[in-house]
Protein backbone atom coordinates (compact mmCIF):
# COMPACT_ATOMS: atom_id res chain seq x y z
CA UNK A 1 -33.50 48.18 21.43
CA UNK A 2 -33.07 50.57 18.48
CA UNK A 3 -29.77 51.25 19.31
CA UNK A 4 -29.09 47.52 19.56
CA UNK A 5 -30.30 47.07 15.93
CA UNK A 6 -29.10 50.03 14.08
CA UNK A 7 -25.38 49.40 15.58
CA UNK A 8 -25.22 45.44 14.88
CA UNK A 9 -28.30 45.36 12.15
CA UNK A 10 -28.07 47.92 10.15
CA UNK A 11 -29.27 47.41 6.68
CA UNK A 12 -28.00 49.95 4.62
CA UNK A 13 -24.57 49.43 5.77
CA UNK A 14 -24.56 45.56 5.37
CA UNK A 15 -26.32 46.61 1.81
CA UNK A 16 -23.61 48.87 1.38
CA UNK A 17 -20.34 46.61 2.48
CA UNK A 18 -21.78 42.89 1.13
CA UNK A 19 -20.53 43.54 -2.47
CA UNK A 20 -17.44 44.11 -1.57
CA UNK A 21 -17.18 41.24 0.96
CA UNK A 22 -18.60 38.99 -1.50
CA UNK A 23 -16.08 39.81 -4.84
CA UNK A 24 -12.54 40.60 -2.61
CA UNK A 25 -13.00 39.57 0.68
CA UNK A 26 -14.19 35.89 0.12
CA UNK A 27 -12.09 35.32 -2.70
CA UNK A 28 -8.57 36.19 -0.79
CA UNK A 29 -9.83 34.99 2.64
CA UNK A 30 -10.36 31.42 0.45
CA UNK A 31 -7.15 31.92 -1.10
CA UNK A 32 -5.12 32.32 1.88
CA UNK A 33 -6.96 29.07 3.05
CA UNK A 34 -6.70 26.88 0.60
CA UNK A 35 -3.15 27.90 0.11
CA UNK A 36 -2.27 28.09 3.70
CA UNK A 37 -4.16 24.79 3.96
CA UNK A 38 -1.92 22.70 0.93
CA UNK A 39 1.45 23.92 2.79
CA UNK A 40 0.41 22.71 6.05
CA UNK A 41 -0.61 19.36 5.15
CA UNK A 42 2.68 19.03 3.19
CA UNK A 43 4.42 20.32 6.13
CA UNK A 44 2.91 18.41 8.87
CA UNK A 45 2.94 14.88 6.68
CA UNK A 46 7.10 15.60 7.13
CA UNK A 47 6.84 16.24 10.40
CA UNK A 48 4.88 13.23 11.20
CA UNK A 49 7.07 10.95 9.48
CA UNK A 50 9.85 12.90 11.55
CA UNK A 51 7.86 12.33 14.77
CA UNK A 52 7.67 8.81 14.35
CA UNK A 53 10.95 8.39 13.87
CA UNK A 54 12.82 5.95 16.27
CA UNK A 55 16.03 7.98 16.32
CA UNK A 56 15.89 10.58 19.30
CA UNK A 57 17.85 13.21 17.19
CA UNK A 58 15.24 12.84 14.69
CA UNK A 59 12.55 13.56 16.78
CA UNK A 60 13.64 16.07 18.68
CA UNK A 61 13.49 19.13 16.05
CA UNK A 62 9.76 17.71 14.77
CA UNK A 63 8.50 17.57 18.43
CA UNK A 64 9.92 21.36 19.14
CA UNK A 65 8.39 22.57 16.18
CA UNK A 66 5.01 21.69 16.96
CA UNK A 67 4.92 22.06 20.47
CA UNK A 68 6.21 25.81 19.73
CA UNK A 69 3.78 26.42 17.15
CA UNK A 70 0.93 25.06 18.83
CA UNK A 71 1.86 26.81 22.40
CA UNK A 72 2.10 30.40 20.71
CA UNK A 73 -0.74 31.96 20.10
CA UNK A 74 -2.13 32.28 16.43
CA UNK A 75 -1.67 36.58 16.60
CA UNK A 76 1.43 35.97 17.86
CA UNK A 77 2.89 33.90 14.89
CA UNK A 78 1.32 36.20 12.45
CA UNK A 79 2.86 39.35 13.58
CA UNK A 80 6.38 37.41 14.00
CA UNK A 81 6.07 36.44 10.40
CA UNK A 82 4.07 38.97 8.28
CA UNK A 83 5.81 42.05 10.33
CA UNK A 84 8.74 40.79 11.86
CA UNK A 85 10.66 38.69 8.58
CA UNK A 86 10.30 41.86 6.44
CA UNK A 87 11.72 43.93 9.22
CA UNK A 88 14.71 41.95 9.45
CA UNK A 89 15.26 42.05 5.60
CA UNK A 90 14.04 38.91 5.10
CA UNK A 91 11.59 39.30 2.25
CA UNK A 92 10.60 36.24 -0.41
CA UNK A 93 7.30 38.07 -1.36
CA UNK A 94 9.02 41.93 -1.30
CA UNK A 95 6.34 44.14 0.11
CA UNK A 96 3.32 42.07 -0.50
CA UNK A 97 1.86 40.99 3.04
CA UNK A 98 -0.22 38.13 1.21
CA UNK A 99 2.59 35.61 0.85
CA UNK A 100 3.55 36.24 4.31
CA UNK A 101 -0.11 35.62 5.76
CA UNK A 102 -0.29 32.55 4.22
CA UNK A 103 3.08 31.32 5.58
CA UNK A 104 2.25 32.37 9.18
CA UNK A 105 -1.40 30.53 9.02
CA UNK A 106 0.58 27.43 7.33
CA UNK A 107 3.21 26.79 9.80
CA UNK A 108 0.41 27.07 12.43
CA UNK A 109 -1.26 24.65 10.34
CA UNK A 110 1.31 22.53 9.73
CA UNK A 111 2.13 22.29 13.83
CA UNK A 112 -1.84 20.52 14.40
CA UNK A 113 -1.92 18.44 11.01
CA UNK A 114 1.38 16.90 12.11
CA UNK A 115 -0.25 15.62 15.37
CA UNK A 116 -3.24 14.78 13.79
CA UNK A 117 -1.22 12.47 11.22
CA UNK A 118 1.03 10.93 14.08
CA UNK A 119 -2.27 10.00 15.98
CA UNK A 120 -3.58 8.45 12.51
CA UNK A 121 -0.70 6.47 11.61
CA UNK A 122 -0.47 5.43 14.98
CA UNK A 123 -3.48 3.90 14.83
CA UNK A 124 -3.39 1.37 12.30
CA UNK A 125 -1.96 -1.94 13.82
CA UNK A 126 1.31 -2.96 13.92
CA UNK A 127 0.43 -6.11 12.00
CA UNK A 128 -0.44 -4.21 8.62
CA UNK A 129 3.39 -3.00 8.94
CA UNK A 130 4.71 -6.68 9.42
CA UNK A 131 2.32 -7.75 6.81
CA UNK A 132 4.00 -5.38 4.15
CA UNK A 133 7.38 -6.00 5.52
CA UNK A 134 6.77 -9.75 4.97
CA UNK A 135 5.80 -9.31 1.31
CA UNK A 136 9.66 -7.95 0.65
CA UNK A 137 8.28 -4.18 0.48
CA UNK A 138 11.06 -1.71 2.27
CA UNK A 139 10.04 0.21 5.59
CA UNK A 140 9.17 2.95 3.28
CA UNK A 141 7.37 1.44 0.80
CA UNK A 142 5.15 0.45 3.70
CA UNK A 143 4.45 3.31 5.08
CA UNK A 144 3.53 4.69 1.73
CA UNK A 145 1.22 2.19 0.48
CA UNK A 146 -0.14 0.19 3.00
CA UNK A 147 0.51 2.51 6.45
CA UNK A 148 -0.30 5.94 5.83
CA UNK A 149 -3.14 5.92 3.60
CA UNK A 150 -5.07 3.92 6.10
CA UNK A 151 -3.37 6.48 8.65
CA UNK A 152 -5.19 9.57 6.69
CA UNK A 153 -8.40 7.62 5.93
CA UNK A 154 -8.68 7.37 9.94
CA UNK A 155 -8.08 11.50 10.53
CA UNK A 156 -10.04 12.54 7.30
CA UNK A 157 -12.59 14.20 10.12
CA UNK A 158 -9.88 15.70 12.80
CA UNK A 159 -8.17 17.26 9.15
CA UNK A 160 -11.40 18.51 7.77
CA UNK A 161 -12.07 20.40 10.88
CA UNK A 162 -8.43 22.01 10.79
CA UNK A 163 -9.86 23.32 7.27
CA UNK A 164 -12.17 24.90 9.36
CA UNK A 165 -9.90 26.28 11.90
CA UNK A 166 -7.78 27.76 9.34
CA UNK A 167 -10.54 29.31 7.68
CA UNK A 168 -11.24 31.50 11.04
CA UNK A 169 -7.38 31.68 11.32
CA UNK A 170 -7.26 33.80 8.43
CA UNK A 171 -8.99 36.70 9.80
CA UNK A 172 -5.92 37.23 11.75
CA UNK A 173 -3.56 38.34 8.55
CA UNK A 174 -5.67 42.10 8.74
CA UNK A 175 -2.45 42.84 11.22
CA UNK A 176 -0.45 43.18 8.23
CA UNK A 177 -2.23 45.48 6.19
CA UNK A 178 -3.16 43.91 2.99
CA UNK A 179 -3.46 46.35 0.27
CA UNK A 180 -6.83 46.52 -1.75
CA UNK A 181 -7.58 43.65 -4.20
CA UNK A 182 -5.74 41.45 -1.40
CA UNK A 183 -8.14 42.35 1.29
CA UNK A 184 -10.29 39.39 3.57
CA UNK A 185 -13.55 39.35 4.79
CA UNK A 186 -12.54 40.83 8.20
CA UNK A 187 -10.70 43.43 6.96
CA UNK A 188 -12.47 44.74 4.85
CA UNK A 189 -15.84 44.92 7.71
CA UNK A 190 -12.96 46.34 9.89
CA UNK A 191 -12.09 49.20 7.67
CA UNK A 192 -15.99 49.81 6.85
CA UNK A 193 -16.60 49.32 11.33
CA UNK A 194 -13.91 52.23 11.73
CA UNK A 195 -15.10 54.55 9.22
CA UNK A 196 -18.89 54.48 10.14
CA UNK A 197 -18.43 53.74 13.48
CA UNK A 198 -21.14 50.93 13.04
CA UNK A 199 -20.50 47.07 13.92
CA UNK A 200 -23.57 46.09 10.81
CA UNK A 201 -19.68 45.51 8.36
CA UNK A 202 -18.66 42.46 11.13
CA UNK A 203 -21.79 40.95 11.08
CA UNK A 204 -21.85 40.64 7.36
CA UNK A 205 -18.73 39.42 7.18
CA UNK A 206 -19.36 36.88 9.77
CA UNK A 207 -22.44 35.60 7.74
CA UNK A 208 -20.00 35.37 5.31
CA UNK A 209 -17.91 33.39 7.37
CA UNK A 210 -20.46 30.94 8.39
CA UNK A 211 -21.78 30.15 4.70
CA UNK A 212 -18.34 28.74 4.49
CA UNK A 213 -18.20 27.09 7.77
CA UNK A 214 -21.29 25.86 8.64
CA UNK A 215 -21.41 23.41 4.96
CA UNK A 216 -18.00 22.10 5.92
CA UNK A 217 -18.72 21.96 9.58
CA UNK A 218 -22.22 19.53 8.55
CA UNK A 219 -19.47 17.57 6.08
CA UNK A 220 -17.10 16.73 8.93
CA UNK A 221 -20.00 15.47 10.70
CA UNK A 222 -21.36 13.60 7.79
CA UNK A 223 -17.38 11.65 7.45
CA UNK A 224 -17.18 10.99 10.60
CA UNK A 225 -20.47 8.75 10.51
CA UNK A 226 -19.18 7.24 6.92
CA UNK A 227 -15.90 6.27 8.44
CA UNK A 228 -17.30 4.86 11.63
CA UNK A 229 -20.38 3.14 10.51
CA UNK A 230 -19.28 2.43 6.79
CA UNK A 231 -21.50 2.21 4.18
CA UNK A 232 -24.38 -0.80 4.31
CA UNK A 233 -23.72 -2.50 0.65
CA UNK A 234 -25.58 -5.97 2.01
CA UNK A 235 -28.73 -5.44 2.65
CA UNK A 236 -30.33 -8.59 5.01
CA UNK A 237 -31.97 -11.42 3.22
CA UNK A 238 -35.41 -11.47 3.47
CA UNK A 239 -37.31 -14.00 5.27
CA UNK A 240 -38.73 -15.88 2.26
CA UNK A 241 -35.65 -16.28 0.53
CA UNK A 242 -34.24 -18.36 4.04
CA UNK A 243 -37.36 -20.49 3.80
CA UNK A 244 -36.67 -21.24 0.75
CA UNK A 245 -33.08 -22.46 0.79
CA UNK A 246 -33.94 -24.72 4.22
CA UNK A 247 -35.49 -27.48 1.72
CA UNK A 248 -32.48 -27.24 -0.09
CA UNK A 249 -30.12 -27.92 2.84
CA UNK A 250 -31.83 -30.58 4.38
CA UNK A 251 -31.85 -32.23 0.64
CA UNK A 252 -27.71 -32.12 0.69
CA UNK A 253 -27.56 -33.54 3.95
CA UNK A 254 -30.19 -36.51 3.32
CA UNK A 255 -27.93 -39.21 1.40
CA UNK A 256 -25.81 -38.90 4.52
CA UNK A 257 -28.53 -39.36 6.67
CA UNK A 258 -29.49 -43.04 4.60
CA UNK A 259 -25.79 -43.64 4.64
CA UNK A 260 -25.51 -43.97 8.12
CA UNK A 261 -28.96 -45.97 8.74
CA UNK A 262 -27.22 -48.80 6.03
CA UNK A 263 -24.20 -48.28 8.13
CA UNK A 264 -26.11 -49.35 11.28
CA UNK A 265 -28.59 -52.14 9.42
């Protein structure tokens, strides 16, 4: 039991890796989120509108995309793109390996938001697009004002928990070997596990992971139950306030009442 809690609880080495976890490691592993985040949901909103597409042609390169990127493994895509561009001399960032991590975690990205906003805008009915289409507004204009914000307003869930997936994703970029100042959280706990020999640096910077996670993961859950049950702005009326109105109605409806007893005398 000791050794259990000196190799995975160890104190003075989580002490002695946190701050540096904390001020590098969460503020790239966000950054190569967020950014890797913004590119695919630009990304996959083109593919979508590519998917849905009714020529065949279209389609075709949209569909192969996805099903490519979402086939391969995540490790896999990284070490294509962060090792193997810059080895065949293609290099937009030069040397730095944190503009190709957060291409690699993007196009993976981009490969499940594009499903994710097919299923959406697939799922409003087809008379909204007829209704927009009979007010004179183009196919496009449509699907921009009336289709696809209802489209992202069904998915806001399914997209916040690809945040969350990319999040995890990011861990993956240590394969390049991001220089200091550009290190993540699981790099850095992987550099401080092989130098002490102690697993105390992972578990730190998975507690780091799940203060990120587990918020977002109890905000998914929270917009999924605001989407599907939608917020209660009429409250019932109370009791009293029916009785009250019934003496009114059956005052409206009494001339009518007299009218038709004349009518019959």
């Amino acid at each position: 039991m000791d050794d259990f809690l000196h190799t995975f609880f160890d104190w003075h080495e989580i002490g002695s890796v946190l701050p540096t976890l904390l001020t590098e490691g969460l503020g790239n592993t966000l950054l190569i989120a967020a950014l890797a985040i913004v590119l695919g949901l630009v990304v996959g909103m083109l593919l979508a509108m590519l998917l849905l597409s009714t020529s065949r042609w279209v389609r075709l390169p949209a569909r192969i995309y996805v099903d490519v990127f979402r086939g391969i493994p995540a490790i896999v895509t990284v070490s294509l793109v962060g090792l193997g561009l810059p080895a065949a001399g293609i290099q937009p960032f030069g040397r730095s390996p944190l503009g190709y991590a957060v291409i690699a975690v993007g196009m993976i990205s981009a490969a499940y938001c594009a499903e994710i906003f097919r299923s959406g805008i697939q799922s409003v009915p087809q008379g909204q697009m007829q209704a927009g289409r009979s007010l004179g507004m183009s196919y496009l204009q449509t699907m921009r004002v009336i289709i696809v914000p209802q489209g992202i307003r069904n998915v806001l869930p399914a997209l916040t928990g690809q945040f969350i997936v990319d999040i995890k994703e990011s861990s993956l970029v240590y394969l390049l070997g991001l220089s200091v100042g550009q290190r993540e959280l699981y790099f850095i706990a992987q550099e401080h596990q092989a130098a002490t020999y102690n697993s105390s640096s992972l578990v730190a910077a998975a507690l780091c992971y799940l203060v990120i996670t587990i918020p977002l993961t109890y905000f998914v859950n929270w917009l999924d139950r605001r989407l599907r049950d939608g917020p209660s702005t009429r409250r019932p009326l109370p009791a009293t306030a029916v009785a009250e109105e019934l003496p009114t109605a059956t005052a409206t409806f009494a001339p009518h009442d007299d009218l038709s007893k004349e009518a019959k005398a």
